[in-house]
Protein backbone atom coordinates (compact mmCIF):
# COMPACT_ATOMS: atom_id res chain seq x y z
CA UNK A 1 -11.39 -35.88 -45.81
CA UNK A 2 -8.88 -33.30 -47.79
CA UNK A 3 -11.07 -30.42 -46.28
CA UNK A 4 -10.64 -32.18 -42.45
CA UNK A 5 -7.23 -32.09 -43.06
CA UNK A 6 -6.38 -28.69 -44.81
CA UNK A 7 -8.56 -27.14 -41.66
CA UNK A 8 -6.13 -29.20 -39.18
CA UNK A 9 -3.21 -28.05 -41.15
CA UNK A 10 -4.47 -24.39 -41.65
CA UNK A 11 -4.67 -24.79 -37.58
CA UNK A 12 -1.76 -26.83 -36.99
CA UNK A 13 0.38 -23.84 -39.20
CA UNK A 14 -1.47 -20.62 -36.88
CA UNK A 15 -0.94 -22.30 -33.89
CA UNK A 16 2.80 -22.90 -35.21
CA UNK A 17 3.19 -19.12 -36.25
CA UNK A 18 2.13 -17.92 -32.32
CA UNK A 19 4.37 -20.62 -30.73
CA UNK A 20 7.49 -19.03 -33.41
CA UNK A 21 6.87 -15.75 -32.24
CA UNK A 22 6.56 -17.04 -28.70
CA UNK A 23 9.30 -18.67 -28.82
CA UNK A 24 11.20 -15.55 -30.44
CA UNK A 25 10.02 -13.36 -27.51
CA UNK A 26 12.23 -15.66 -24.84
CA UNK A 27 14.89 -16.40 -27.20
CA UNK A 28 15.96 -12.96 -27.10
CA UNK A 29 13.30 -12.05 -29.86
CA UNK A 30 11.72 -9.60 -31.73
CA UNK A 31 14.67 -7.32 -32.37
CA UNK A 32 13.00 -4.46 -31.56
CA UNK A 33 9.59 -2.61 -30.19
CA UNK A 34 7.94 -2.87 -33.02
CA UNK A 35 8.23 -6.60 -33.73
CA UNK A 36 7.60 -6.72 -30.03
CA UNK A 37 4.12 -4.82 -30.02
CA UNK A 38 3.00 -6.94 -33.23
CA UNK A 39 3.03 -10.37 -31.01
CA UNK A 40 1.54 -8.27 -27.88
CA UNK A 41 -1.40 -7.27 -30.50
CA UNK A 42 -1.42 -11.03 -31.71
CA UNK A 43 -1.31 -12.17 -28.60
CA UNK A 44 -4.55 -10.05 -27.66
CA UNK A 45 -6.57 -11.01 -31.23
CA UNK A 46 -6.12 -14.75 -30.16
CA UNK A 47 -7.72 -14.38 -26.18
CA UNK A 48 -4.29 -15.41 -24.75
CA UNK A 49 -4.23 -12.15 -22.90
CA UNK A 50 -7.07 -10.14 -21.82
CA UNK A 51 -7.21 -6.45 -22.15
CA UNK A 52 -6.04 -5.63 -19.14
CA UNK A 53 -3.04 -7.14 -19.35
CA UNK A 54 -2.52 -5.79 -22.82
CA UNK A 55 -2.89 -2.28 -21.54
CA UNK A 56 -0.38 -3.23 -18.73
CA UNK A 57 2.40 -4.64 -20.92
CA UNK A 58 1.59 -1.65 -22.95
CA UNK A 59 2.25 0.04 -20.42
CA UNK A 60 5.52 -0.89 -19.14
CA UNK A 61 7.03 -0.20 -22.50
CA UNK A 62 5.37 3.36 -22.84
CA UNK A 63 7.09 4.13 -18.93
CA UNK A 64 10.46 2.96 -20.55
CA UNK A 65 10.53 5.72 -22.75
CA UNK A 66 9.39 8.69 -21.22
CA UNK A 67 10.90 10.96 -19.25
CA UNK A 68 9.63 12.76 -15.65
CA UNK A 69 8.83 15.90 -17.56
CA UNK A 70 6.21 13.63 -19.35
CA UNK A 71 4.19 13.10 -16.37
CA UNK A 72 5.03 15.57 -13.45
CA UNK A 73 2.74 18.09 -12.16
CA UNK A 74 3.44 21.22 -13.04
CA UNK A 75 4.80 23.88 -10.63
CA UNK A 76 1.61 25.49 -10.54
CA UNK A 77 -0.53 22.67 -9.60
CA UNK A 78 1.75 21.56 -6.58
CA UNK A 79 0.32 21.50 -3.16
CA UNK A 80 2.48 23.53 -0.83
CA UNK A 81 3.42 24.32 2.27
CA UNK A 82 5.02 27.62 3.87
CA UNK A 83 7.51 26.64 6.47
CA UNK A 84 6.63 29.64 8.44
CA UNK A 85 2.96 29.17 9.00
CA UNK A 86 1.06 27.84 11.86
CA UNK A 87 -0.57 24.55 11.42
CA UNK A 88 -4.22 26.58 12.06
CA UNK A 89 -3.18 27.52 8.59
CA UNK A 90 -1.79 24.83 6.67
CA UNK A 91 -4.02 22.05 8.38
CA UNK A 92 -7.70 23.18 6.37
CA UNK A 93 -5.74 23.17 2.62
CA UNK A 94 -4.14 19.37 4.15
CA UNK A 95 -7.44 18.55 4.69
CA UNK A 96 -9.28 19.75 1.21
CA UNK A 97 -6.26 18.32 -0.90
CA UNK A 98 -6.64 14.92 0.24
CA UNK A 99 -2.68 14.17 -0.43
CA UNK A 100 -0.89 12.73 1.50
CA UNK A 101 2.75 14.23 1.27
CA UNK A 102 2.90 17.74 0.67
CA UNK A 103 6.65 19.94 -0.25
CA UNK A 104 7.35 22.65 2.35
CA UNK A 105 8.60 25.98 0.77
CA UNK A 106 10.71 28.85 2.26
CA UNK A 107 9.94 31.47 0.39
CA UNK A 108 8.52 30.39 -3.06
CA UNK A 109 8.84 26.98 -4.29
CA UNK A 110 12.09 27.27 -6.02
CA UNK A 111 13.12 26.72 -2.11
CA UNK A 112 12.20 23.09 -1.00
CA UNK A 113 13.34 22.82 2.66
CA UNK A 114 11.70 18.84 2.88
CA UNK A 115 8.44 17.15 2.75
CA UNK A 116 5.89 17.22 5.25
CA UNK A 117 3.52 13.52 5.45
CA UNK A 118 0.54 14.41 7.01
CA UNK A 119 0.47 11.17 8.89
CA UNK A 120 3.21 12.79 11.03
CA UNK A 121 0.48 15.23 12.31
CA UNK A 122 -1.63 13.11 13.92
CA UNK A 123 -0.04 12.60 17.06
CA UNK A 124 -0.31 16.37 17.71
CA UNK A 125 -3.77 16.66 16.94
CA UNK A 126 -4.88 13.90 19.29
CA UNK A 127 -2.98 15.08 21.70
CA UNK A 128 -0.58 12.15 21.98
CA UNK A 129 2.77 13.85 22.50
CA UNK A 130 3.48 16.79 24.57
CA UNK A 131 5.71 18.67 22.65
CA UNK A 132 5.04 21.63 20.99
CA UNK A 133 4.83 21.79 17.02
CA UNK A 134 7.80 22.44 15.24
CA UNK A 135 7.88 21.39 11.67
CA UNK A 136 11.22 21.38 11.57
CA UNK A 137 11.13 17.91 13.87
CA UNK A 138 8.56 16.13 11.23
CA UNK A 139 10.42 17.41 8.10
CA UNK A 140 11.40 14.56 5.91
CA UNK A 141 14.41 14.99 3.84
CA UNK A 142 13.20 15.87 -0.23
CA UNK A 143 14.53 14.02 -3.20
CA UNK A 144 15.21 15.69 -5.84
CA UNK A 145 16.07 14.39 -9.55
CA UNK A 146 15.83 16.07 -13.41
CA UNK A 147 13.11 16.15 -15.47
CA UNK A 148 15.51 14.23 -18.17
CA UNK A 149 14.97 10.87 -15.82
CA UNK A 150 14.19 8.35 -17.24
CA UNK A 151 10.62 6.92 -15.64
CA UNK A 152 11.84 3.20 -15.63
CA UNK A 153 14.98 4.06 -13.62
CA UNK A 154 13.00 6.58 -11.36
CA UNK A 155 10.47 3.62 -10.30
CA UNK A 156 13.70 1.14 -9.69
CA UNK A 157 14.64 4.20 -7.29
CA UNK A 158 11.31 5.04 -5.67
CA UNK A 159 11.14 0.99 -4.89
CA UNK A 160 14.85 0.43 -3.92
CA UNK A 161 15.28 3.58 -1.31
CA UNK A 162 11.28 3.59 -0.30
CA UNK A 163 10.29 6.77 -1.04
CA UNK A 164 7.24 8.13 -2.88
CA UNK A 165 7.66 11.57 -3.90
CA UNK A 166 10.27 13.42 -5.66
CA UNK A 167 10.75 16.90 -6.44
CA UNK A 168 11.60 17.49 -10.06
CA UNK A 169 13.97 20.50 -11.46
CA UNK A 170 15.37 22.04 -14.69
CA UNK A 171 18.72 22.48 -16.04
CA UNK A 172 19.16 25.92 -14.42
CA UNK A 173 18.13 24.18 -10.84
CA UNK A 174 14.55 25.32 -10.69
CA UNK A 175 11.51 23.78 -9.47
CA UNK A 176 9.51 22.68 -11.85
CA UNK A 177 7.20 20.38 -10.91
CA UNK A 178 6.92 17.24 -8.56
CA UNK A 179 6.32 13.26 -9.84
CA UNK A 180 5.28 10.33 -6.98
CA UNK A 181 5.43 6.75 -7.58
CA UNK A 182 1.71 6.65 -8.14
CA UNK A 183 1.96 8.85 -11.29
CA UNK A 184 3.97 6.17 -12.35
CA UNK A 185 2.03 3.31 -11.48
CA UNK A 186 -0.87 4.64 -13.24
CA UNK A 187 0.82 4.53 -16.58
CA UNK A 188 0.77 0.63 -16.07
CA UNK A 189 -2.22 -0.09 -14.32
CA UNK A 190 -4.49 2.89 -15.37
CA UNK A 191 -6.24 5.05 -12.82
CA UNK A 192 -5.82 4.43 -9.19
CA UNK A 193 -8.76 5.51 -7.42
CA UNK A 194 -9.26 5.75 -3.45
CA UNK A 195 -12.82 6.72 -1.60
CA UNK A 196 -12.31 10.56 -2.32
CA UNK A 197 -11.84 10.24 -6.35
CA UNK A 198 -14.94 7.71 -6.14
CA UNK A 199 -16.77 10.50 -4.50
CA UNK A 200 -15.50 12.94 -6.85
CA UNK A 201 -16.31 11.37 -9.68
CA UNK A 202 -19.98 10.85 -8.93
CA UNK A 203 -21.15 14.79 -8.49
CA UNK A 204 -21.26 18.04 -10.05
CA UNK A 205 -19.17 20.13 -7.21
CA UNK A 206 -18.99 23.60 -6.87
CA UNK A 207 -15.45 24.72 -5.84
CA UNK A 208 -15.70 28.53 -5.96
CA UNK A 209 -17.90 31.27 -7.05
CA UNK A 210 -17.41 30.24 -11.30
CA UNK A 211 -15.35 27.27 -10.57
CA UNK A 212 -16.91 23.77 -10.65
CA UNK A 213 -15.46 20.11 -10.66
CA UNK A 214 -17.15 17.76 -13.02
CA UNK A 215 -16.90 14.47 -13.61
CA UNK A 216 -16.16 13.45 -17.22
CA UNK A 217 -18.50 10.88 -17.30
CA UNK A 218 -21.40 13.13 -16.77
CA UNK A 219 -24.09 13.29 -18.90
CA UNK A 220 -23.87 16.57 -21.37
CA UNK A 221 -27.59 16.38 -21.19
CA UNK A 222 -27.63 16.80 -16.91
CA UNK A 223 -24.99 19.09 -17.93
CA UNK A 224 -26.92 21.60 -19.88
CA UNK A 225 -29.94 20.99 -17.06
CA UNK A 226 -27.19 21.78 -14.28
CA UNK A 227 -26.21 24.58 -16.14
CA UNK A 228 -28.84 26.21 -18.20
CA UNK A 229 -26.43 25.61 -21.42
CA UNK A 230 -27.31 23.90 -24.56
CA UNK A 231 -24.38 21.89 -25.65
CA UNK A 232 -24.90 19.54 -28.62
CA UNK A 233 -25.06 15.86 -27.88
CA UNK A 234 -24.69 14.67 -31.34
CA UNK A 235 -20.41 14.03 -31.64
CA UNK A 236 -20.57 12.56 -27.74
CA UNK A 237 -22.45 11.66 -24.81
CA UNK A 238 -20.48 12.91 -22.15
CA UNK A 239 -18.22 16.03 -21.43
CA UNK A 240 -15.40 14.52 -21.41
CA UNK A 241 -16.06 12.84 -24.69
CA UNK A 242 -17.38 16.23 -25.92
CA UNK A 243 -13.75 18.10 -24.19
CA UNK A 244 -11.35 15.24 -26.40
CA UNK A 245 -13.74 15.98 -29.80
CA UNK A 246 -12.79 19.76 -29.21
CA UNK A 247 -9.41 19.05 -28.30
CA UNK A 248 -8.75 16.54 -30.91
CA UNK A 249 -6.87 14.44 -29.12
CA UNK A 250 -6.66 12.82 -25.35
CA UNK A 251 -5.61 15.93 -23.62
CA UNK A 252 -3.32 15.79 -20.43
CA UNK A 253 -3.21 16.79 -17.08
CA UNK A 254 -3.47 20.79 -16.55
CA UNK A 255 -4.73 21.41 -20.27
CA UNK A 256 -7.58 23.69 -20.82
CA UNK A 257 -9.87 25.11 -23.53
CA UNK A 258 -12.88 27.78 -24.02
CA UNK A 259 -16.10 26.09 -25.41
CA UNK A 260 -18.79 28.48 -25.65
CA UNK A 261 -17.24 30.43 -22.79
CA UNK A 262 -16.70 27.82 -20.24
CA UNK A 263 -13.31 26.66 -19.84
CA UNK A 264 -12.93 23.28 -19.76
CA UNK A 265 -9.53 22.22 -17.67
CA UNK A 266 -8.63 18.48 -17.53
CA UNK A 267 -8.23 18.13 -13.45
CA UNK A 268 -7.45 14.25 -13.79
CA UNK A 269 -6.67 11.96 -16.52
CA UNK A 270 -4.73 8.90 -17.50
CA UNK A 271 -3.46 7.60 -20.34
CA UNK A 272 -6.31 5.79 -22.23
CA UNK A 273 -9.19 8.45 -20.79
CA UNK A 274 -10.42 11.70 -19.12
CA UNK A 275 -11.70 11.30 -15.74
CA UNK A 276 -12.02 14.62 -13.85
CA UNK A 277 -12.54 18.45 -14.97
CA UNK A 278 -12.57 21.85 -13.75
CA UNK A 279 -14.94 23.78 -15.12
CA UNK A 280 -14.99 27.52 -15.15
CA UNK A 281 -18.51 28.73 -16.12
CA UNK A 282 -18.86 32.65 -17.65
CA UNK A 283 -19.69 35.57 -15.26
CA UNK A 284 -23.81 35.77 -14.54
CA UNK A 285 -24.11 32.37 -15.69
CA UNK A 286 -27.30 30.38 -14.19
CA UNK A 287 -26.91 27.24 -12.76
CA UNK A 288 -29.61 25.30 -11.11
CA UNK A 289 -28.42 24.96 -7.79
CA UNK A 290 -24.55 25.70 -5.65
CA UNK A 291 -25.20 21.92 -3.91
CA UNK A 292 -23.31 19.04 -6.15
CA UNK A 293 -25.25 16.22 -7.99
């Protein structure tokens, strides 16, 4: 009888602890991130959130503390277009991107004259208006903010005035990169895949002569058979698993390294994994085949 009713106590006083620290949370309470984090993680240990939603509450604090510089792409990864050329030669690197919004340069890129949505081509390539092209008539107007923003008050802005790219520059007024609400959103939610990432991420792709895309999910053992290599599997299973041991940490977007004379570039990754690399293989290296797998 004692034991029946230290166990209902013992369950009676947890339950009690959660529902304080509940009740903290909407009283104002924890006093700060940490405290904060510590009933998220409690939260998760006792299957009242999944981990899913852990990740997500996760985060939304994590996006209100960085800044756009944390998560922009890099002036030398941005998609551009030259004001001055012809669609005939714009329209094929539209097409291979897959984006959908693309900055339109005069000159270099430290000269944004607007955005260009590639929606706003269609009608001129089905022949549904009879005017002649003129970008300057399907220019949209650029936005441009600092990489010091803060990512929680750039998402209140991309929602508010309903726009989904901005260009981002340094203290001296430069280019420097670009951010779109969906870099955002993936900091939250995780990776947001569409039918071309799917069909990325399920083939060894040839992109140039050296240059391959591989998903980092693929086996290192189809690997070394794609490639002729002989990479160890003993530390990981996959290439991206066997990329992060090198690195020795979860590299970001645009980082590379040399492994046994390939360089390894992470193409696509968010915050919990890698998903996508570019893979530059040595000169006379033998490879199986030029088709993807």
């Amino acid at each position: 009888m004692s034991d029946d009713n230290s166990n209902s106590e013992n369950g009676s006083s947890t339950k009690k602890n959660w529902f304080e620290k509940l009740g903290q949370l909407f009283q104002g309470e924890p006093k700060n991130r940490e405290e904060l984090v510590e009933v998220i993680m409690d939260a998760s240990q006792r299957e009242l959130i999944d981990q899913d939603t852990k990740d997500m509450i996760e985060g939304v604090l994590e996006v209100s503390e960085l800044r756009v510089r944390d998560i922009m792409i890099p002036r030398s990864q941005m998609v551009t277009v030259e004001k001055s050329q012809p669609v005939s030669a714009f329209l094929p690197m539209i097409i291979e991107s897959t984006h959908s919004r693309f900055p339109v340069v005069n000159e270099d890129k430290d000269h944004i004259e607007g955005i260009l949505l590639a929606k706003d081509l269609l009608s001129y390539g089905f022949g549904l208006t009879d005017e002649a092209f003129s970008i300057d008539k399907v220019l949209r107007p650029a936005v441009v903010v600092p990489e010091s923003k803060r990512l929680d008050k750039l998402l209140k802005e991309f929602r508010q005035q309903r726009y989904h790219m901005a260009i981002v520059v340094d203290e001296f007024g430069g280019v420097s990169g670009l951010v779109t609400i969906e870099d955002i959103l993936e900091l939250i939610v995780g990776d947001i895949e569409d039918e071309y990432d799917a069909e990325e991420s399920a083939e060894i792709r040839q992109i140039s002569t050296r240059v391959y895309a591989v998903a980092a999910l693929t086996d290192i053992e189809d690997f070394n058979e794609f490639f002729h290599t002989d990479f160890s599997d003993e530390e990981a299973d996959t290439v991206g698993g066997m990329v992060m041991h090198a690195f020795g940490h979860l590299p970001a977007k645009g980082e590379q390294l040399d492994i046994n004379g390939f360089v390894f570039k992470v193409a696509h990754a968010d915050r919990r994994r890698l998903l996508q690399l570019q893979v530059k293989i040595p000169n006379n290296q033998e490879t199986s085949t030029s088709e993807a797998i």
